[in-house]
N, C-alpha and C. Protein backbone atom coordinates (compact mmCIF):
# COMPACT_ATOMS: atom_id res chain seq x y z
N UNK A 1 0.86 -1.17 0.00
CA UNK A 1 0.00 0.00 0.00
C UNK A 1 0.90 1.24 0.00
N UNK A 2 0.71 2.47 -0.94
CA UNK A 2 1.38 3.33 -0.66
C UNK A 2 0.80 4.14 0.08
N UNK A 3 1.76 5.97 0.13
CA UNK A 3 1.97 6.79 1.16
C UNK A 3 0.45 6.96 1.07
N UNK A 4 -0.13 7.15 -0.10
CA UNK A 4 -1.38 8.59 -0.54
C UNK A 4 -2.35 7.34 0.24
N UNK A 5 -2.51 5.90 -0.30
CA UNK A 5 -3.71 5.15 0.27
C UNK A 5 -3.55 4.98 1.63
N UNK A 6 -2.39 4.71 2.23
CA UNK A 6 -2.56 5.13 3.73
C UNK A 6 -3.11 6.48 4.08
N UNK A 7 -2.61 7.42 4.18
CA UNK A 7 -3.21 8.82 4.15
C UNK A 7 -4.93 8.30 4.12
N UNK A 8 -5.14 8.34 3.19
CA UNK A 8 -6.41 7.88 2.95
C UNK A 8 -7.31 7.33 4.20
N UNK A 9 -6.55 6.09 4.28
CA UNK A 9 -7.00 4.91 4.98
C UNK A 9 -6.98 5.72 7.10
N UNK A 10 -6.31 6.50 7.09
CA UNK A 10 -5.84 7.62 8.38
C UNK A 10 -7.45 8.48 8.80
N UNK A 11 -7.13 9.14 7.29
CA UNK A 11 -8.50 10.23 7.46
C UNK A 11 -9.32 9.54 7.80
N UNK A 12 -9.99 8.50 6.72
CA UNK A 12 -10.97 7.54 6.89
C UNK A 12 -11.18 7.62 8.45
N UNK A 13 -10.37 6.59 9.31
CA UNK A 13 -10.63 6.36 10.41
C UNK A 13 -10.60 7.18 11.62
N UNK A 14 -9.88 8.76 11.44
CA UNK A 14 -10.27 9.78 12.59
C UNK A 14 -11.26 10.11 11.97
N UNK A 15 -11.57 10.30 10.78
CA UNK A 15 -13.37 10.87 10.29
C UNK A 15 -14.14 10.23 11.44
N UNK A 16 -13.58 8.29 11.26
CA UNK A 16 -15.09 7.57 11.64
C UNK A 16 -14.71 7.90 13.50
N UNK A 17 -13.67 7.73 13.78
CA UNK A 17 -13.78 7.79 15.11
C UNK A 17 -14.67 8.98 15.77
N UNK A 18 -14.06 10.17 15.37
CA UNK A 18 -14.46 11.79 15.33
C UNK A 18 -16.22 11.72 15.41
N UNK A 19 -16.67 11.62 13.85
CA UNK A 19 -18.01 11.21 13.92
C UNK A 19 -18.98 10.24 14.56
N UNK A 20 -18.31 9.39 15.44
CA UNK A 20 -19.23 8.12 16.05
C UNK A 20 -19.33 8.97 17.28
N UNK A 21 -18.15 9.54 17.99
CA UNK A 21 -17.96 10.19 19.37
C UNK A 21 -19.20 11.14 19.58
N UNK A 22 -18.74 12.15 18.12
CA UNK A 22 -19.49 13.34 18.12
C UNK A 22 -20.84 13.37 18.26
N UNK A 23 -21.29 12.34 17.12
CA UNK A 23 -22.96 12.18 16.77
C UNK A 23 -23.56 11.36 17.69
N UNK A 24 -22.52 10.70 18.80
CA UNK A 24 -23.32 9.50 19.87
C UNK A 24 -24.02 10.78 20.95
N UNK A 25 -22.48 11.80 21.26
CA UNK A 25 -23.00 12.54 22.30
C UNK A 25 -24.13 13.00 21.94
N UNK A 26 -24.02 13.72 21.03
CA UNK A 26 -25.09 14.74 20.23
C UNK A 26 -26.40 14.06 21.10
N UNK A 27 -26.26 12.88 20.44
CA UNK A 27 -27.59 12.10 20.36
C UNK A 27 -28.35 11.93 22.00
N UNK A 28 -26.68 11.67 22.74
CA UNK A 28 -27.34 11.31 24.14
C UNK A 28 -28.17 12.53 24.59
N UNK A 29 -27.15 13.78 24.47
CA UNK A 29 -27.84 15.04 24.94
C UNK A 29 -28.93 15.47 24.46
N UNK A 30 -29.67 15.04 23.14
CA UNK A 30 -30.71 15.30 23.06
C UNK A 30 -31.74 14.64 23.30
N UNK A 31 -31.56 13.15 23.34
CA UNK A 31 -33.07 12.42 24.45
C UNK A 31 -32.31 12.58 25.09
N UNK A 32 -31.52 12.37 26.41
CA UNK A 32 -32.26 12.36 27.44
C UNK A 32 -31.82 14.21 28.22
N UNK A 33 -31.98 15.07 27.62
CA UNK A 33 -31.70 16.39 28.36
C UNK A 33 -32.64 17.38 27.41
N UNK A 34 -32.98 17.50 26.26
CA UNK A 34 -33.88 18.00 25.00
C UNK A 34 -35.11 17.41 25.48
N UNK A 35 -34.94 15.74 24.95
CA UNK A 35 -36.78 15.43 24.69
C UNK A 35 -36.78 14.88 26.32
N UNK A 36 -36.14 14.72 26.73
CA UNK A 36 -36.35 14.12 28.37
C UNK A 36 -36.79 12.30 28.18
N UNK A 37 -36.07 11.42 26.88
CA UNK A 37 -36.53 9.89 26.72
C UNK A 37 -36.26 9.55 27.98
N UNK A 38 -36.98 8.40 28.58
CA UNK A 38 -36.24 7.04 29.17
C UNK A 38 -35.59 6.35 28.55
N UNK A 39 -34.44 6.48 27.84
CA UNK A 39 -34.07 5.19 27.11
C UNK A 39 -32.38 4.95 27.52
N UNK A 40 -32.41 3.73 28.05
CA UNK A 40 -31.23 3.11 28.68
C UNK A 40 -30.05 3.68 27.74
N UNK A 41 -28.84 3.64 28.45
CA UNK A 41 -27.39 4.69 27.97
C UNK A 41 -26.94 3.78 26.68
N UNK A 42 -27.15 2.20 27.47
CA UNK A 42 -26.43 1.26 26.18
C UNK A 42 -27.38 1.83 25.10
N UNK A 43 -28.57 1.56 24.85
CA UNK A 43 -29.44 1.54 23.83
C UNK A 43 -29.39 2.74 22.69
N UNK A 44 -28.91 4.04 23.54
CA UNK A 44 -28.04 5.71 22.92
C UNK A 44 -26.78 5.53 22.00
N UNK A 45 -26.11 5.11 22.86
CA UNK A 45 -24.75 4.59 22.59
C UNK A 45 -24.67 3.51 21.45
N UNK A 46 -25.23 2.38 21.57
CA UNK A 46 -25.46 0.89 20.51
C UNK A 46 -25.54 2.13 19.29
N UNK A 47 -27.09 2.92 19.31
CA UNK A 47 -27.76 3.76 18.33
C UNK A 47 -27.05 4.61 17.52
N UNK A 48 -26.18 4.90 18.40
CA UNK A 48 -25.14 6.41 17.99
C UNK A 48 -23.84 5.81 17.30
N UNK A 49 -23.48 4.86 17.81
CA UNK A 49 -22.28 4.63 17.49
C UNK A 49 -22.62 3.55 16.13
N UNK A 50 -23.43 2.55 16.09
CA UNK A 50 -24.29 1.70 14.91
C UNK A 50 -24.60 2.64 13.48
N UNK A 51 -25.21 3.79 13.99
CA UNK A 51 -25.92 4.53 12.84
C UNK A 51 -24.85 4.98 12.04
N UNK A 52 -24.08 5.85 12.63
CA UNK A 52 -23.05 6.29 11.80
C UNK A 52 -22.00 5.60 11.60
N UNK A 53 -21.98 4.81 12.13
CA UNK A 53 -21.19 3.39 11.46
C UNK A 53 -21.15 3.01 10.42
N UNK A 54 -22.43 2.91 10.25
CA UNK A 54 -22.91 1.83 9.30
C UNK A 54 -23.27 2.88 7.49
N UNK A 55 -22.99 4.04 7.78
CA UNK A 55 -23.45 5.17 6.95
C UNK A 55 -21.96 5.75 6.67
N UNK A 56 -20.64 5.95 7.16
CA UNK A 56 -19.98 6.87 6.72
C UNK A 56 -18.74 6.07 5.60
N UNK A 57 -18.78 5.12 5.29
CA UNK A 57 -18.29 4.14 4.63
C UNK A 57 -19.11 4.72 2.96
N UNK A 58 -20.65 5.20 2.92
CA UNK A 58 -20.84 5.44 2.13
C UNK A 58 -20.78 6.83 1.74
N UNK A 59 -20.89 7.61 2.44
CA UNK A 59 -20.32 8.91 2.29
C UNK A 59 -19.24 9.09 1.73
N UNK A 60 -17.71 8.69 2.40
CA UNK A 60 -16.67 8.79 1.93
C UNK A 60 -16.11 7.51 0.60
N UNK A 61 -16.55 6.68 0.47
CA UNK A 61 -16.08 5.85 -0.69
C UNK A 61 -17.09 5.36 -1.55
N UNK A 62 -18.68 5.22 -1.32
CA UNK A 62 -19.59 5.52 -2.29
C UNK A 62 -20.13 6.66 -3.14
N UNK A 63 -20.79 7.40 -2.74
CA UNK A 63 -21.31 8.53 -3.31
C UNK A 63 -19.91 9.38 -4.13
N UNK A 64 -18.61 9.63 -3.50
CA UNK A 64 -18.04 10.47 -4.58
C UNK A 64 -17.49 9.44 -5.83
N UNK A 65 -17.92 8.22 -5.89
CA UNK A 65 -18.13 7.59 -6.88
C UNK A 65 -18.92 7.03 -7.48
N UNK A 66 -20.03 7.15 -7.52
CA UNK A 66 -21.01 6.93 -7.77
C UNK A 66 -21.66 6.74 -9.30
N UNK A 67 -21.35 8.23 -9.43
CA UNK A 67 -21.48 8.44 -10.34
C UNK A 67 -20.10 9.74 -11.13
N UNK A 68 -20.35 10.91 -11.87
CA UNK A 68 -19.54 11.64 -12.67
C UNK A 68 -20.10 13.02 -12.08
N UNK A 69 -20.68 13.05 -10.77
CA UNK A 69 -20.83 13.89 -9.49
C UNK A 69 -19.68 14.92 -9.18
N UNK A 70 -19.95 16.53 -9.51
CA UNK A 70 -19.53 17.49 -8.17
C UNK A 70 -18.99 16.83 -6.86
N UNK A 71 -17.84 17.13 -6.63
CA UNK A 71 -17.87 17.12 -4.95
C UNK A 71 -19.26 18.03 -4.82
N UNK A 72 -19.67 18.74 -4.76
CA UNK A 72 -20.34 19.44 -4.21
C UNK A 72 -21.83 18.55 -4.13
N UNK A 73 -22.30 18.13 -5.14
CA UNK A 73 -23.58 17.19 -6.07
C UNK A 73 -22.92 15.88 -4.63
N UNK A 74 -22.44 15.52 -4.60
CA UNK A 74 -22.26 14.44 -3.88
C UNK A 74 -22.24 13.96 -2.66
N UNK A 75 -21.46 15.47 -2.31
CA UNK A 75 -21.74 15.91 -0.59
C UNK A 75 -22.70 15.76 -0.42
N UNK A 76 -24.04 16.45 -1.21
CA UNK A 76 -25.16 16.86 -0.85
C UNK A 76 -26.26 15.58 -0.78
N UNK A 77 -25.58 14.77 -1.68
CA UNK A 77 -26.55 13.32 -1.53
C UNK A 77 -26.14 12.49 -0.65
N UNK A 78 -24.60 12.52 -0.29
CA UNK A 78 -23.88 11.47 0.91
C UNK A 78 -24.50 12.48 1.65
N UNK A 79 -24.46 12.98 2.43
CA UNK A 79 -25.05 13.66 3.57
C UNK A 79 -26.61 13.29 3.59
N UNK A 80 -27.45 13.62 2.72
CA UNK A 80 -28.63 13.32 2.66
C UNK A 80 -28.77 11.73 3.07
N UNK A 81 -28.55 10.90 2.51
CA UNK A 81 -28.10 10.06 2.65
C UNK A 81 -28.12 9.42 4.38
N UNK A 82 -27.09 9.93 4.62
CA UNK A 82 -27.06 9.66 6.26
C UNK A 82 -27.68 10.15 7.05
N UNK A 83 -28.03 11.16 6.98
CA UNK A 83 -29.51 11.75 7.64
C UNK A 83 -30.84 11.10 7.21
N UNK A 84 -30.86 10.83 6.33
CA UNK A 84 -32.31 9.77 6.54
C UNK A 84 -32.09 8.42 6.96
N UNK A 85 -30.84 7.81 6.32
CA UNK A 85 -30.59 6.08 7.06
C UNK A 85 -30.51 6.14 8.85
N UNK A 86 -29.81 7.07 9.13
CA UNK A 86 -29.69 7.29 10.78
C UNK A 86 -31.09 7.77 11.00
N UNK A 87 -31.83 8.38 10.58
CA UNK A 87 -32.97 8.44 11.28
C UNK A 87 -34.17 7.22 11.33
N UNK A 88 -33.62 6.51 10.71
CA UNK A 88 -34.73 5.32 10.12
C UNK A 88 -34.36 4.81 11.33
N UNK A 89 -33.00 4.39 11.24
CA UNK A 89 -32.23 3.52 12.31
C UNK A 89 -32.74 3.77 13.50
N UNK A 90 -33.05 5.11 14.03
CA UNK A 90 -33.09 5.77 15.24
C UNK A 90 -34.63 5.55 15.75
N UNK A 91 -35.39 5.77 14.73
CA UNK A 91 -36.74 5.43 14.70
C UNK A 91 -37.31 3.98 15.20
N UNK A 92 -36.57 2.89 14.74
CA UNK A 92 -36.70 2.00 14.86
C UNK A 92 -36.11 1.48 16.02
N UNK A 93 -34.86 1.63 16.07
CA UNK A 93 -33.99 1.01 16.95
C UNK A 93 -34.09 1.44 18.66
N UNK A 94 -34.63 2.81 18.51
CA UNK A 94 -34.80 3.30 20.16
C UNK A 94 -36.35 3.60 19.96
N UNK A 95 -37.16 3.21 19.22
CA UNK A 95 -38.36 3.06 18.96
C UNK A 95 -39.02 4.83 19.36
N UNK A 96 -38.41 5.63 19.03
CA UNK A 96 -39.03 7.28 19.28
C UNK A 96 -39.79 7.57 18.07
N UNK A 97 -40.35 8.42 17.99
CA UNK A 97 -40.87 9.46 16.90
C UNK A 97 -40.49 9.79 15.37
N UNK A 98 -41.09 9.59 14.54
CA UNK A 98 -40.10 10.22 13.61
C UNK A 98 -39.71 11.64 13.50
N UNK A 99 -40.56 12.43 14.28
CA UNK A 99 -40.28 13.65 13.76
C UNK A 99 -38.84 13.74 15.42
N UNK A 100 -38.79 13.17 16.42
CA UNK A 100 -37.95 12.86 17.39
C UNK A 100 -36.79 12.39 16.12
N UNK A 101 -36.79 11.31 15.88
CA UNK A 101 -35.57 10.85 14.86
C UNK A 101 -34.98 11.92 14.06
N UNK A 102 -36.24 12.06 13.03
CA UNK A 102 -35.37 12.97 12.04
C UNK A 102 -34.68 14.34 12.52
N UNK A 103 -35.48 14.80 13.51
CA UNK A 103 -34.46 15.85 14.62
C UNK A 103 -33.41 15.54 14.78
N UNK A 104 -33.45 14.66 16.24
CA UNK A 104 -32.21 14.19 16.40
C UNK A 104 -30.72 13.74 15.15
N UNK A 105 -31.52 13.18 14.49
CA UNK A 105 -30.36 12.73 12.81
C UNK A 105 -29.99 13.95 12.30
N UNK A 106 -30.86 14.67 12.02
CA UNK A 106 -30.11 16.51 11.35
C UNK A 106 -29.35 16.85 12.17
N UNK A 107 -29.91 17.05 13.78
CA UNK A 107 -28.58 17.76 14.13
C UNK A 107 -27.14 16.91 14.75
N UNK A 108 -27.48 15.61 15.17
CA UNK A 108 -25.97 14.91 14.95
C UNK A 108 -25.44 15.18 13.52
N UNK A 109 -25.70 14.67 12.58
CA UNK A 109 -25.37 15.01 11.44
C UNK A 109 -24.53 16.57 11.48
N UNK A 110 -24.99 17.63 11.33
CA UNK A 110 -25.53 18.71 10.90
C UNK A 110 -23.91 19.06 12.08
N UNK A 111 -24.30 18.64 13.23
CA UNK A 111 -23.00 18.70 14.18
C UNK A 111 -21.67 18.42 13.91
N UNK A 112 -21.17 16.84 13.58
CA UNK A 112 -20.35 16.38 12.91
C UNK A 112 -19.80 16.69 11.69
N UNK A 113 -20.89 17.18 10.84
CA UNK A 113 -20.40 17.55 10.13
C UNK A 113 -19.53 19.62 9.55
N UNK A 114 -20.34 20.11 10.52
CA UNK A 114 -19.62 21.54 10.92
C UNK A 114 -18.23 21.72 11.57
N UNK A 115 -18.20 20.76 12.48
CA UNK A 115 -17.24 20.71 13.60
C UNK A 115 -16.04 20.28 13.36
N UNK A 116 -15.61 19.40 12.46
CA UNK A 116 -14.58 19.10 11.92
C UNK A 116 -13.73 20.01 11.08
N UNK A 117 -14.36 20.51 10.45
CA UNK A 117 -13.76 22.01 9.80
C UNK A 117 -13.31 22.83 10.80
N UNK A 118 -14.69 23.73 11.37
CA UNK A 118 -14.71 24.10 12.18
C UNK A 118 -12.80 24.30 13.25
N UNK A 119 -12.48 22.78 13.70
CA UNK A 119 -11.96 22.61 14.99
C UNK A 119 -10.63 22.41 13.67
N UNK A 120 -10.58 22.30 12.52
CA UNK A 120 -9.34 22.40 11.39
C UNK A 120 -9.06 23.64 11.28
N UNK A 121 -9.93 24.68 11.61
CA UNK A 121 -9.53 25.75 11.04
C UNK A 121 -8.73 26.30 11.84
N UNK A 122 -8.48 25.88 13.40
CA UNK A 122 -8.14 26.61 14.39
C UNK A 122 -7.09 26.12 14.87
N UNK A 123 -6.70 24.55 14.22
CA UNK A 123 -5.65 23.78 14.21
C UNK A 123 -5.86 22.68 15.54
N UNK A 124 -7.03 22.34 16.31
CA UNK A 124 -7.82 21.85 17.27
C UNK A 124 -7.77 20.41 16.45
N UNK A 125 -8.13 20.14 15.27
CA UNK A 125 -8.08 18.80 14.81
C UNK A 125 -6.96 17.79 13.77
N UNK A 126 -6.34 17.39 14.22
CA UNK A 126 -4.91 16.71 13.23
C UNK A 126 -5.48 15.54 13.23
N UNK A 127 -5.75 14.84 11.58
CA UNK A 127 -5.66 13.59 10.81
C UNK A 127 -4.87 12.87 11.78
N UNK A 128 -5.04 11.47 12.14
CA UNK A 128 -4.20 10.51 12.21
C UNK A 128 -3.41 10.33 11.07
């Protein structure tokens, strides 16, 4: 493997670490301190850390290939993308609301995805 696919293979995994952390808290703080859920810490956590799991694999190595897509055109569908699969997930899996889900999914999302720049610009975040 060379330098550039390692590199690669680096980002990849502080992305996913970064984003599972980010979008779990997100998530905890909003059931149970926002909507006030009962729902057990594992069951937040399983949710938070599962959803975007299972979604940023396609963000970063599906969608900007997809097709003959803009970065920009692509962002906008990988993102889309994970905001509705995580909310399905969320819906189902901690059995809340949809309009509870799709909340919660925009702004983990919406979080994770600001914040990384964000904490780059200020020199707060270094690639593995």
């Amino acid at each position: 493997m060379d330098a550039q696919n390692i590199a690669v293979v680096h980002h990849f995994l502080s992305s996913l670490i970064f984003t599972d952390v980010v979008e779990t808290a997100v998530l905890f703080f909003m059931l149970r301190l926002v909507f006030k859920l009962r729902i057990s810490t594992s069951q937040i956590i399983f949710a938070g850390l599962y959803a975007s799991f299972s979604t940023i694999a396609y963000v970063w190595f599906v969608f900007p290939y997809l097709l003959a897509w803009s970065p920009g055109v692509s962002t906008f569908f990988a993102e889309l993308f994970a905001f509705l699969v995580e909310a399905l997930f969320y819906r189902f899996v901690l059995r809340i609301s949809w309009k509870t889900a799709l909340l919660a999914s925009l702004v983990c999302n919406a979080f994770s995805y600001f914040l990384g720049p964000f904490l780059r610009s200020y020199g707060l975040w270094i690639y593995w």
